[in-house]
PDB file of N, CA and C in Angstrom:
ATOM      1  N   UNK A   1       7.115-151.570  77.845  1.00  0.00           N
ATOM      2  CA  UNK A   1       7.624-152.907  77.682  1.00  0.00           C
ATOM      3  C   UNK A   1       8.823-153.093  78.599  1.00  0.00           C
ATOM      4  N   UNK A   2       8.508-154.134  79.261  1.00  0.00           N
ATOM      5  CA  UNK A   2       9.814-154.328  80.104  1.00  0.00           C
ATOM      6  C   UNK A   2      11.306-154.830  79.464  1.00  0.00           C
ATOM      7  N   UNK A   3      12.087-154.375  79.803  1.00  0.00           N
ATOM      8  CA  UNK A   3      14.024-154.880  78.922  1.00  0.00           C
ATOM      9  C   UNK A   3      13.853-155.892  79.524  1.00  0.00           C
ATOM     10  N   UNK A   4      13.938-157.057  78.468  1.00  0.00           N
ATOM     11  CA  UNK A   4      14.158-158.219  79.025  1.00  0.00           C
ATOM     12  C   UNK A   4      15.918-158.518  78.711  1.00  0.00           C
ATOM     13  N   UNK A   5      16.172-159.705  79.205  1.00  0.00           N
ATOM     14  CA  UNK A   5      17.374-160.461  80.098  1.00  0.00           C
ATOM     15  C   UNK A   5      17.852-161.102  78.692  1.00  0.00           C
ATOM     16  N   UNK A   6      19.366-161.035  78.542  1.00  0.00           N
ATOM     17  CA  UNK A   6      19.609-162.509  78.341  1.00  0.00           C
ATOM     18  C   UNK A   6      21.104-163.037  78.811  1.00  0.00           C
ATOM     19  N   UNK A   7      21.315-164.035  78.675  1.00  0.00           N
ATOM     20  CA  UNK A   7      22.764-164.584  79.285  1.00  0.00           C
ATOM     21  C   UNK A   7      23.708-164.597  78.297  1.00  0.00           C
ATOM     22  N   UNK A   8      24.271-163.866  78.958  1.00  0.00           N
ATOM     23  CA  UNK A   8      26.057-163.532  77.980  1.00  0.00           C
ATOM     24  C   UNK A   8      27.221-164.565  79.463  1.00  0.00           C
ATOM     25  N   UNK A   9      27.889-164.621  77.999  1.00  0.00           N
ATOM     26  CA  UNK A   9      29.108-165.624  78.177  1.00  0.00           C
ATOM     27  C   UNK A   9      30.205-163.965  78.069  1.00  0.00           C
ATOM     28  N   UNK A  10      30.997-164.498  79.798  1.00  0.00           N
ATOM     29  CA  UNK A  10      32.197-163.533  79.639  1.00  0.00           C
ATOM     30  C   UNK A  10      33.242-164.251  79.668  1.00  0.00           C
ATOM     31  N   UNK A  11      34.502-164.061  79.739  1.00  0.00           N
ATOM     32  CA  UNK A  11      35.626-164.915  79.890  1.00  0.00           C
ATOM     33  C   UNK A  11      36.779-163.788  80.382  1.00  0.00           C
ATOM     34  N   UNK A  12      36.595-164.555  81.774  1.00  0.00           N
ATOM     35  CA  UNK A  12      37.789-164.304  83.004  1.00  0.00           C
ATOM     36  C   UNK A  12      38.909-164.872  83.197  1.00  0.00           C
ATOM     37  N   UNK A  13      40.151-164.494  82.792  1.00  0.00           N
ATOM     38  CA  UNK A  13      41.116-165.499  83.308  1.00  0.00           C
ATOM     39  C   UNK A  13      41.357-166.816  82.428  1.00  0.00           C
ATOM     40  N   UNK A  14      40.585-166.690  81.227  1.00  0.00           N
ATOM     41  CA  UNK A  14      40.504-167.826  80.873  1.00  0.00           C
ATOM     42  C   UNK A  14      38.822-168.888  81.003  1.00  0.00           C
ATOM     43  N   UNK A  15      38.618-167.924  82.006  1.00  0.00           N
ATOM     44  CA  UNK A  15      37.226-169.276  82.418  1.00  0.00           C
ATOM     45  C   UNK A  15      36.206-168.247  82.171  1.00  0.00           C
ATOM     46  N   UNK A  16      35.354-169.300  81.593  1.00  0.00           N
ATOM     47  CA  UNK A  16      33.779-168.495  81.237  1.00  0.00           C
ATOM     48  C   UNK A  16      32.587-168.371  82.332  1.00  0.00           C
ATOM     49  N   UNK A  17      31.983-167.590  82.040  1.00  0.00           N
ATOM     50  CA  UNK A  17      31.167-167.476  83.172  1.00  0.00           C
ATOM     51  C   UNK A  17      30.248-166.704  82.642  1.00  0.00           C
ATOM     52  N   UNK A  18      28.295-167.101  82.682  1.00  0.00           N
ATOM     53  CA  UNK A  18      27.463-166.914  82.635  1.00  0.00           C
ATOM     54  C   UNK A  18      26.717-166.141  83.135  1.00  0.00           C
ATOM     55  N   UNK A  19      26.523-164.906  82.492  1.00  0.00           N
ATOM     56  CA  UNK A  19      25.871-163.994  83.596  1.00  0.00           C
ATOM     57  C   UNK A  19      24.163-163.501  82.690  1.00  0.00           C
ATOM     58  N   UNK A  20      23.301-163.217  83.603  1.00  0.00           N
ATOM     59  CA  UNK A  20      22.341-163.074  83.344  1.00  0.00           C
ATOM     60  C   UNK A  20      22.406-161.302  83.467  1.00  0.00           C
ATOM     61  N   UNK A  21      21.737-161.027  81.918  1.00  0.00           N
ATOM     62  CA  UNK A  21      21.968-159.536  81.935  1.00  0.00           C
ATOM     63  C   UNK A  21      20.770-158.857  81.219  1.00  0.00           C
ATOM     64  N   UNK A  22      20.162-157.713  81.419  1.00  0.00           N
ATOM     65  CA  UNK A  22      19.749-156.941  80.829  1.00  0.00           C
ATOM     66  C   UNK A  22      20.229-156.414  78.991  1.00  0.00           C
ATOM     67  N   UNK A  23      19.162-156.576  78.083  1.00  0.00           N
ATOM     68  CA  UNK A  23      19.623-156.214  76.964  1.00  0.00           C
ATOM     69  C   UNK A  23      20.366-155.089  76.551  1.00  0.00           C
ATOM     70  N   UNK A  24      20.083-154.248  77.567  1.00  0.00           N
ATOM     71  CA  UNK A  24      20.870-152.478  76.736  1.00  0.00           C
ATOM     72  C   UNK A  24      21.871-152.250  77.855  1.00  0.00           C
ATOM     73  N   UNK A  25      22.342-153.442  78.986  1.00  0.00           N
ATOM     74  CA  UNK A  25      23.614-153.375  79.412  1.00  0.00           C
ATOM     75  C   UNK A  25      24.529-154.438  79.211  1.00  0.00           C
ATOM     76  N   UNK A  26      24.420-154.912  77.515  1.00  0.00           N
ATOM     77  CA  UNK A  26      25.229-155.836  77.670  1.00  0.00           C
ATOM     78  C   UNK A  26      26.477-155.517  77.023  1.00  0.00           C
ATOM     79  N   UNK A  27      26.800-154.600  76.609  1.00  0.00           N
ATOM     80  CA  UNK A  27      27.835-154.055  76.335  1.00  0.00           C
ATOM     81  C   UNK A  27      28.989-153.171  77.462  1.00  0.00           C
ATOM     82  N   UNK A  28      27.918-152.525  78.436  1.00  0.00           N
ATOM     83  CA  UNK A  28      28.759-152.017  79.711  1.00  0.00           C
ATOM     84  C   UNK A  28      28.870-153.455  80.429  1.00  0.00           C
ATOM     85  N   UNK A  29      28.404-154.271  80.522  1.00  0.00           N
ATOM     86  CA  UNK A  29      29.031-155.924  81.443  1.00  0.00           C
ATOM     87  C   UNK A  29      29.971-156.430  80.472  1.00  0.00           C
ATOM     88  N   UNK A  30      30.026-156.728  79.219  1.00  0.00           N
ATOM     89  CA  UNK A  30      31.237-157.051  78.600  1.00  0.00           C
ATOM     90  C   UNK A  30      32.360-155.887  78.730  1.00  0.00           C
ATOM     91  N   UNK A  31      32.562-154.672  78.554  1.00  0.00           N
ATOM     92  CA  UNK A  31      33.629-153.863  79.006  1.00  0.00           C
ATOM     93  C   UNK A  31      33.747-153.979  80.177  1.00  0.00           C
ATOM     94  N   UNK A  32      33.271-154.082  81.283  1.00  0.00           N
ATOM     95  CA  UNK A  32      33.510-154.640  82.739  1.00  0.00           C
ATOM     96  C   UNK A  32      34.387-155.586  82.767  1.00  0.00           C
ATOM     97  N   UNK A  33      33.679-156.873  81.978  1.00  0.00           N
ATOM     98  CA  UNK A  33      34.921-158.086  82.560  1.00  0.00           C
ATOM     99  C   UNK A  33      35.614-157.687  81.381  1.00  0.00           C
ATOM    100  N   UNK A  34      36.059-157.152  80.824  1.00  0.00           N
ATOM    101  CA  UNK A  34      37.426-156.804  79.710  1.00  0.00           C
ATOM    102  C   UNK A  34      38.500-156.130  80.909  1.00  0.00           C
ATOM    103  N   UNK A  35      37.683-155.339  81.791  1.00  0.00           N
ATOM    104  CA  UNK A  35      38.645-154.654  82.290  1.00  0.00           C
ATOM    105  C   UNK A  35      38.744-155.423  83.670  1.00  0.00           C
ATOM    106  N   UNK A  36      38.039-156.329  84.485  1.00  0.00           N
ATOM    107  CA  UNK A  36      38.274-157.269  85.247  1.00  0.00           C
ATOM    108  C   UNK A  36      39.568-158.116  84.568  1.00  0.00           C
ATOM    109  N   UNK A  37      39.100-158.704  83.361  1.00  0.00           N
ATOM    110  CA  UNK A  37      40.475-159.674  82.999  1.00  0.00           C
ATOM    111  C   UNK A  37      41.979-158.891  83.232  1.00  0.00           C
ATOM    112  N   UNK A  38      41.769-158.195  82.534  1.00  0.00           N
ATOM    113  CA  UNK A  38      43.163-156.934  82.346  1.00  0.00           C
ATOM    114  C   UNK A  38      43.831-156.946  83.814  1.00  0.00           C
ATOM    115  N   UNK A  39      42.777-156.403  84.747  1.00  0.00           N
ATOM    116  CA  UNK A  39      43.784-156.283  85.992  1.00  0.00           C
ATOM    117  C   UNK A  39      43.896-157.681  86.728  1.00  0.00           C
ATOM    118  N   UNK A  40      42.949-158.582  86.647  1.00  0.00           N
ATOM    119  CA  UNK A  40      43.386-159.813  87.313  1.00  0.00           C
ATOM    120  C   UNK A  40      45.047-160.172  86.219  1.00  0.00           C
ATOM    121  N   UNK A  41      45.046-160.035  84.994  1.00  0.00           N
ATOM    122  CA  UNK A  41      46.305-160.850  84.481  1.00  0.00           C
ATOM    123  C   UNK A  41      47.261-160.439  85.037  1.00  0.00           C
ATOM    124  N   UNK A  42      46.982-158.766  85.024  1.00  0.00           N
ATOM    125  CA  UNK A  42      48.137-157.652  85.395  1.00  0.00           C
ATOM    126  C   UNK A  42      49.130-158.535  86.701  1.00  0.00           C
ATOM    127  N   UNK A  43      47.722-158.341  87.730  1.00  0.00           N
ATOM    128  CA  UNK A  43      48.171-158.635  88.798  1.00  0.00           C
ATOM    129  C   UNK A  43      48.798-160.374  89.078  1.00  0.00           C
ATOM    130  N   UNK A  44      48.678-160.980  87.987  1.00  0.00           N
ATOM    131  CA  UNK A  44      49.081-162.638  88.168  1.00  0.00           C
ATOM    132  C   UNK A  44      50.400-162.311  87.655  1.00  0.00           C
ATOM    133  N   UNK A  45      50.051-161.696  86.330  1.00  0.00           N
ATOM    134  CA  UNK A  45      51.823-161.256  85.766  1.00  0.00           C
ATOM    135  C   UNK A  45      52.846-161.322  86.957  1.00  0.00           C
ATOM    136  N   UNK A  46      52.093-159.835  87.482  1.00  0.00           N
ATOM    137  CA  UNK A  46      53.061-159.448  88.751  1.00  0.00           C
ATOM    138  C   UNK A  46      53.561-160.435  89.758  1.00  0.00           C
ATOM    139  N   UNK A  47      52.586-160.902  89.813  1.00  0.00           N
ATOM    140  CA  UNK A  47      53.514-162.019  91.055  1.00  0.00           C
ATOM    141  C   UNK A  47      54.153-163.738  90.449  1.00  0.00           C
ATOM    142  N   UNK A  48      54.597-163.084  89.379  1.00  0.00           N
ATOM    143  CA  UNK A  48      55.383-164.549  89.005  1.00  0.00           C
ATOM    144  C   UNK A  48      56.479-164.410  89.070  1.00  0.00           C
ATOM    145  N   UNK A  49      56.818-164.752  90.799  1.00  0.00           N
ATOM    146  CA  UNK A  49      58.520-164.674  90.852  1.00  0.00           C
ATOM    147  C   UNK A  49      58.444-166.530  91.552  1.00  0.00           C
ATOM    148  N   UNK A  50      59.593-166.676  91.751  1.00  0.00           N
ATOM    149  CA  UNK A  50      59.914-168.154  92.364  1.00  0.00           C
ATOM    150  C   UNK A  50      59.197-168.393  93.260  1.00  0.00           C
ATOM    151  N   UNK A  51      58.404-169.364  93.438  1.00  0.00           N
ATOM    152  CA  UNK A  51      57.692-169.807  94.848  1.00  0.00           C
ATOM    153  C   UNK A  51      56.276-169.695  95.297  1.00  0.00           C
ATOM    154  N   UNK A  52      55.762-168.625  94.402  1.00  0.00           N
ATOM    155  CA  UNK A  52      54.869-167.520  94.832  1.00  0.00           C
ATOM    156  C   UNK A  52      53.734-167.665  93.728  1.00  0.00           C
ATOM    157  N   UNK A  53      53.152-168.441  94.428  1.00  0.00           N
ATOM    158  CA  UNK A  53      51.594-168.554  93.333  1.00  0.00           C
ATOM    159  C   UNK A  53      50.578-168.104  94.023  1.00  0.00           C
ATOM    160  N   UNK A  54      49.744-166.798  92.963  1.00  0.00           N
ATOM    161  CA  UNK A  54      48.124-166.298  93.600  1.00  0.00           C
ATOM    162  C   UNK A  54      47.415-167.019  93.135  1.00  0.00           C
ATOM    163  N   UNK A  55      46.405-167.302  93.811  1.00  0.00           N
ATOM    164  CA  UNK A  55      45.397-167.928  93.534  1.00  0.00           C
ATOM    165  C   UNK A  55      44.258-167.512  93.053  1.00  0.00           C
ATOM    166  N   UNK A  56      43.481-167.674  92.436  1.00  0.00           N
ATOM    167  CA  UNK A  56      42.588-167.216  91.042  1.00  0.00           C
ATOM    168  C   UNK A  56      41.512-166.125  92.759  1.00  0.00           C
ATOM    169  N   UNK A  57      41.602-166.481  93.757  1.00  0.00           N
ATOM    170  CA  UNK A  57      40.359-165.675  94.324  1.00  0.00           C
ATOM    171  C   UNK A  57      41.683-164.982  95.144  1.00  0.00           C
ATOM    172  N   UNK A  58      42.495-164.899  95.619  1.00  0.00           N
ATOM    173  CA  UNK A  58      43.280-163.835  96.234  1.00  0.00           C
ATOM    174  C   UNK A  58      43.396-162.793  94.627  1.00  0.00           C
ATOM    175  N   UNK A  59      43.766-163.304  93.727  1.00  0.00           N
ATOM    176  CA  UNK A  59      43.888-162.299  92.388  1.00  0.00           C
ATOM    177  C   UNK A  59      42.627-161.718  92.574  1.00  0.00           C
ATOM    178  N   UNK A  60      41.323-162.401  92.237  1.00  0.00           N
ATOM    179  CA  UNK A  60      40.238-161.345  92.058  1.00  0.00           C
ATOM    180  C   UNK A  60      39.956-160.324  93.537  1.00  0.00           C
ATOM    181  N   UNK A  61      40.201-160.684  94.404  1.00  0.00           N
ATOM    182  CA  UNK A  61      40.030-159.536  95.682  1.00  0.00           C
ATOM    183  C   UNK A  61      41.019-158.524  95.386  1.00  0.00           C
ATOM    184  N   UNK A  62      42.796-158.635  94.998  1.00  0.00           N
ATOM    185  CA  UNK A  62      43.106-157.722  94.638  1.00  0.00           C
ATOM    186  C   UNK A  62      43.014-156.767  93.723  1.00  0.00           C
ATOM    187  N   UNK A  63      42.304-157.309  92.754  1.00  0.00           N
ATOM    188  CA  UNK A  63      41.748-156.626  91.676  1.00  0.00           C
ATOM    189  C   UNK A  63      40.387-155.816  91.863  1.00  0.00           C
ATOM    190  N   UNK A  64      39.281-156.466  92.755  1.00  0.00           N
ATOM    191  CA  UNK A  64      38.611-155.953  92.900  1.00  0.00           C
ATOM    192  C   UNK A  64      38.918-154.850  93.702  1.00  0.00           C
ATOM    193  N   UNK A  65      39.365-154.648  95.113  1.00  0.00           N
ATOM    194  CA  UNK A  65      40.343-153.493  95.825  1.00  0.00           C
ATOM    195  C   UNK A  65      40.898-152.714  95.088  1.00  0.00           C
ATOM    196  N   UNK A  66      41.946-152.373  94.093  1.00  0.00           N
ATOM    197  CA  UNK A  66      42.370-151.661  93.069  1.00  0.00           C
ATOM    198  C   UNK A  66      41.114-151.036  92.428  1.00  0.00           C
ATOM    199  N   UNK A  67      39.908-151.662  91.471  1.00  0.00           N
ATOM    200  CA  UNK A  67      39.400-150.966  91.080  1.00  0.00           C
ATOM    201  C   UNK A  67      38.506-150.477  92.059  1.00  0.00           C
ATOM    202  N   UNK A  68      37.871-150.581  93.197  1.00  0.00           N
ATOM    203  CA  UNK A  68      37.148-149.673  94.233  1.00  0.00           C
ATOM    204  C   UNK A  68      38.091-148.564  94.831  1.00  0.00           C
ATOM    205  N   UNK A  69      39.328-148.809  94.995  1.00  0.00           N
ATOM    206  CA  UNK A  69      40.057-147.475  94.731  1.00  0.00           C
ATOM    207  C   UNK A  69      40.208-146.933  93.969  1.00  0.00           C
ATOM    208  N   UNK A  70      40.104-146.998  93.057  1.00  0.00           N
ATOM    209  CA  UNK A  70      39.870-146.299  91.642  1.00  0.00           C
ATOM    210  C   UNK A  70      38.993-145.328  91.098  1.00  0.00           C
ATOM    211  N   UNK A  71      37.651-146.518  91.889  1.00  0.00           N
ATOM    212  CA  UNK A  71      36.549-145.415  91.843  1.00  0.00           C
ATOM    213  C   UNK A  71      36.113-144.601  92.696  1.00  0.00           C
ATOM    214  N   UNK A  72      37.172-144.631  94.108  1.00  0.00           N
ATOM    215  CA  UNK A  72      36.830-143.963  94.584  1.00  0.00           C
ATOM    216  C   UNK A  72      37.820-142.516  94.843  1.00  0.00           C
ATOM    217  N   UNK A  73      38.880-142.661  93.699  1.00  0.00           N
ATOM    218  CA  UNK A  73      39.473-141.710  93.896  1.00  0.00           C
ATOM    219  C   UNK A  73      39.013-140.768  92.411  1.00  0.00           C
ATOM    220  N   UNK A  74      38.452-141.232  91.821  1.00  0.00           N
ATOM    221  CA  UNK A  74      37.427-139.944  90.313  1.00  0.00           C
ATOM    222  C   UNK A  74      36.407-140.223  90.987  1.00  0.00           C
ATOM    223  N   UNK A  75      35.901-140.382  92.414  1.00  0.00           N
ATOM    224  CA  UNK A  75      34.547-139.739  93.035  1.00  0.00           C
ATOM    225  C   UNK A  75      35.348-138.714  93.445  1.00  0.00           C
ATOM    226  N   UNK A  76      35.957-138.963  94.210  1.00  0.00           N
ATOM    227  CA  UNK A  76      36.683-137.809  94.838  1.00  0.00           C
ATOM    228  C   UNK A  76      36.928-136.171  94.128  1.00  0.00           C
ATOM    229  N   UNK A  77      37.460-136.845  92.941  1.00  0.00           N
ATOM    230  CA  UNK A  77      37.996-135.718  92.012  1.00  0.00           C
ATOM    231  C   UNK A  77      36.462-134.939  90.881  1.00  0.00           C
ATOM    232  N   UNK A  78      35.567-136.038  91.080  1.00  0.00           N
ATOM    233  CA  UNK A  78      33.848-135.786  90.303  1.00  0.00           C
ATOM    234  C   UNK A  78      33.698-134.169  91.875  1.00  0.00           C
ATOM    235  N   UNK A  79      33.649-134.934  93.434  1.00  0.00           N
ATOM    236  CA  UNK A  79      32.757-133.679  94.175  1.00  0.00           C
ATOM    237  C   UNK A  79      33.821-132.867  93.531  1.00  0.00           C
ATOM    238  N   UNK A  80      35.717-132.636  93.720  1.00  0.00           N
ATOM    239  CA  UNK A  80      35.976-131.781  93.915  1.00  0.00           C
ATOM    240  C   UNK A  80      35.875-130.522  92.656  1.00  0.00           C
ATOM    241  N   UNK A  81      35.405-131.094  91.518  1.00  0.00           N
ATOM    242  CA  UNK A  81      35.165-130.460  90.339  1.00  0.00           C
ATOM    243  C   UNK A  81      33.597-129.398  90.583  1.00  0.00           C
ATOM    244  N   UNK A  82      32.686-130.638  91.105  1.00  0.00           N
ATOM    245  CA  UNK A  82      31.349-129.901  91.646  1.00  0.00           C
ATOM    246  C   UNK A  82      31.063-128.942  92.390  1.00  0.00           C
ATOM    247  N   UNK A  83      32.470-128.946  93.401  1.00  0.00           N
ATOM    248  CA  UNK A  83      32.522-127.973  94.307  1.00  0.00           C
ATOM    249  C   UNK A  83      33.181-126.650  93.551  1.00  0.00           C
ATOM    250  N   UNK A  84      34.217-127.058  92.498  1.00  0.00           N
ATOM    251  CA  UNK A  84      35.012-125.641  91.576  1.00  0.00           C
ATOM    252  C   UNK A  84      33.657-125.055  91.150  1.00  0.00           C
ATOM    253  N   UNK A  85      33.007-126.427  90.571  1.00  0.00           N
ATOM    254  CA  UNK A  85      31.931-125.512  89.528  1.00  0.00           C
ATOM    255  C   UNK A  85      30.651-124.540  90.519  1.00  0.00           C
ATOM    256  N   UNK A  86      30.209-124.901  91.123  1.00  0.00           N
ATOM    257  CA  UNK A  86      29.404-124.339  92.438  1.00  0.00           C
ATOM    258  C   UNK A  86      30.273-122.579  92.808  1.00  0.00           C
ATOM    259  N   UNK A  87      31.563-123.285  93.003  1.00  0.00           N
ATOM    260  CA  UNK A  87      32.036-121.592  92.976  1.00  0.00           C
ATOM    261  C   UNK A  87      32.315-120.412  91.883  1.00  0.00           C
ATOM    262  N   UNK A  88      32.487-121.473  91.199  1.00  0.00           N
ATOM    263  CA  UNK A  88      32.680-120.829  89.595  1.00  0.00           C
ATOM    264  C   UNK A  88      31.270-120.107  89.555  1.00  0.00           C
ATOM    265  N   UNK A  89      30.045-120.293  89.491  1.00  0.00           N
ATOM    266  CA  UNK A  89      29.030-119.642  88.984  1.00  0.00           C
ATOM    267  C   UNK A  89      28.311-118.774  90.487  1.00  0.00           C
ATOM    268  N   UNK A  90      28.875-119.292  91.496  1.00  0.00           N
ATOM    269  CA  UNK A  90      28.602-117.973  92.526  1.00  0.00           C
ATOM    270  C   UNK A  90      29.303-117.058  91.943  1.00  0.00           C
ATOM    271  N   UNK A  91      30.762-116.680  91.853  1.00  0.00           N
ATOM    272  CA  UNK A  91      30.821-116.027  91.335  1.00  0.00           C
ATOM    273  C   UNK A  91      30.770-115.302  90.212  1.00  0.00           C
ATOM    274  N   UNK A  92      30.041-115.869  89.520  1.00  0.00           N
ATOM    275  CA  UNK A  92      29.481-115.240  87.977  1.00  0.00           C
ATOM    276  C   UNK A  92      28.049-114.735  88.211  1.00  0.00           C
ATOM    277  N   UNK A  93      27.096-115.142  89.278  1.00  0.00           N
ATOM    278  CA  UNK A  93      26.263-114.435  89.392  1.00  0.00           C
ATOM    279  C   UNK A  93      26.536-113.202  90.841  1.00  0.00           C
ATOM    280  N   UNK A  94      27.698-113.287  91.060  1.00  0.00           N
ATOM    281  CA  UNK A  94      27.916-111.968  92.343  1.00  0.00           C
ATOM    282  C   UNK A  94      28.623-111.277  91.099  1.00  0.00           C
ATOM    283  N   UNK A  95      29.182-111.440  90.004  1.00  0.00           N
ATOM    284  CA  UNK A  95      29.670-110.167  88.591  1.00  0.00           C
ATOM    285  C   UNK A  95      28.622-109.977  88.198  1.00  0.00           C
ATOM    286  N   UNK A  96      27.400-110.484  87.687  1.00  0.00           N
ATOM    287  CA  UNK A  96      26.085-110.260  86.928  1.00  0.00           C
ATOM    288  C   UNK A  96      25.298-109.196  88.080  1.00  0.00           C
ATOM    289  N   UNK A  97      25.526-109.369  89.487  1.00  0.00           N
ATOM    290  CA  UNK A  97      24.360-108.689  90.195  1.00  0.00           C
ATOM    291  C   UNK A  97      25.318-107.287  90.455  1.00  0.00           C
ATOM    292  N   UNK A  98      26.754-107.591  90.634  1.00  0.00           N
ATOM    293  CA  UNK A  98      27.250-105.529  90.338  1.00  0.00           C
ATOM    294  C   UNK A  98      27.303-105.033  89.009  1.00  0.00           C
ATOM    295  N   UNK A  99      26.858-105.932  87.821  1.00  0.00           N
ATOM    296  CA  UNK A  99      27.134-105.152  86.480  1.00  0.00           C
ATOM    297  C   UNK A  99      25.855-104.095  86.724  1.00  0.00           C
ATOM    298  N   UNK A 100      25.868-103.208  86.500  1.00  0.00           N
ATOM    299  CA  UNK A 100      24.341-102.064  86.358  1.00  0.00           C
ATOM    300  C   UNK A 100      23.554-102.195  85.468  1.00  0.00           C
ATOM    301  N   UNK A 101      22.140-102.355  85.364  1.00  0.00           N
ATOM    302  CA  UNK A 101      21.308-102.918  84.977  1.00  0.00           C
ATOM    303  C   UNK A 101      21.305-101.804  83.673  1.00  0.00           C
ATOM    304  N   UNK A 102      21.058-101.980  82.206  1.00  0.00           N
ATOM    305  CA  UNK A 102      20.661-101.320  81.288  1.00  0.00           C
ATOM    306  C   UNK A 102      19.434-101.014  81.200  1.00  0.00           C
ATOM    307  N   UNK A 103      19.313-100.044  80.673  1.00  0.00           N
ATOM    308  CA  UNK A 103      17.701 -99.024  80.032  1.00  0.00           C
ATOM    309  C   UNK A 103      17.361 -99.692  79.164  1.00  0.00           C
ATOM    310  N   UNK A 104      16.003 -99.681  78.976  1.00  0.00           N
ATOM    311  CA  UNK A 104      15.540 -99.732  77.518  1.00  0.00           C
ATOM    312  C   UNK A 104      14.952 -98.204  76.922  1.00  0.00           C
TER     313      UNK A 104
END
């Protein structure tokens, strides 16, 4: 049976927006824009000094930039774990191949 679709209402910033979604990801697209809102406010917070207004699409590019650095710095840290673990078990099978084999 194919997962069918349905449209969830998110709310960005205040403004809603309609997205067409898969049934068993509609809970990872609502934690998405939870955490889209979060850093767009963050970042509006931040720039409320005198003079200086972002605009709802300069906010979302900086937000979006932040979190693609984000993810690309726990990719980073995902190979460099893959690479510990890769050595980790070379060397557990170069201890397994000098242990001396037992009798039966």
């Amino acid at each position: 049976m194919a997962n069918s679709s349905n449209t969830l209402t998110v709310s960005i910033l205040d403004r809603d927006f309609r997205i067409n979604c898969p049934k068993d990801s509609q809970h990872e697209l609502t934690s998405a824009a939870q955490l889209l809102d979060e850093k767009m406010r963050e970042i509006r917070n931040a720039s409320n000094t005198p003079g200086q207004v972002l605009g709802i699409d300069r906010i979302a590019v900086i937000a979006a930039l932040n979190i693609a650095h984000q993810l690309q710095q726990l990719q980073g840290k995902q190979t460099q774990l893959s690479l510990e673990l890769e050595r980790i078990d070379e060397r557990l099978d170069e201890a397994l191949m000098l242990e001396p084999q037992l009798e039966l």
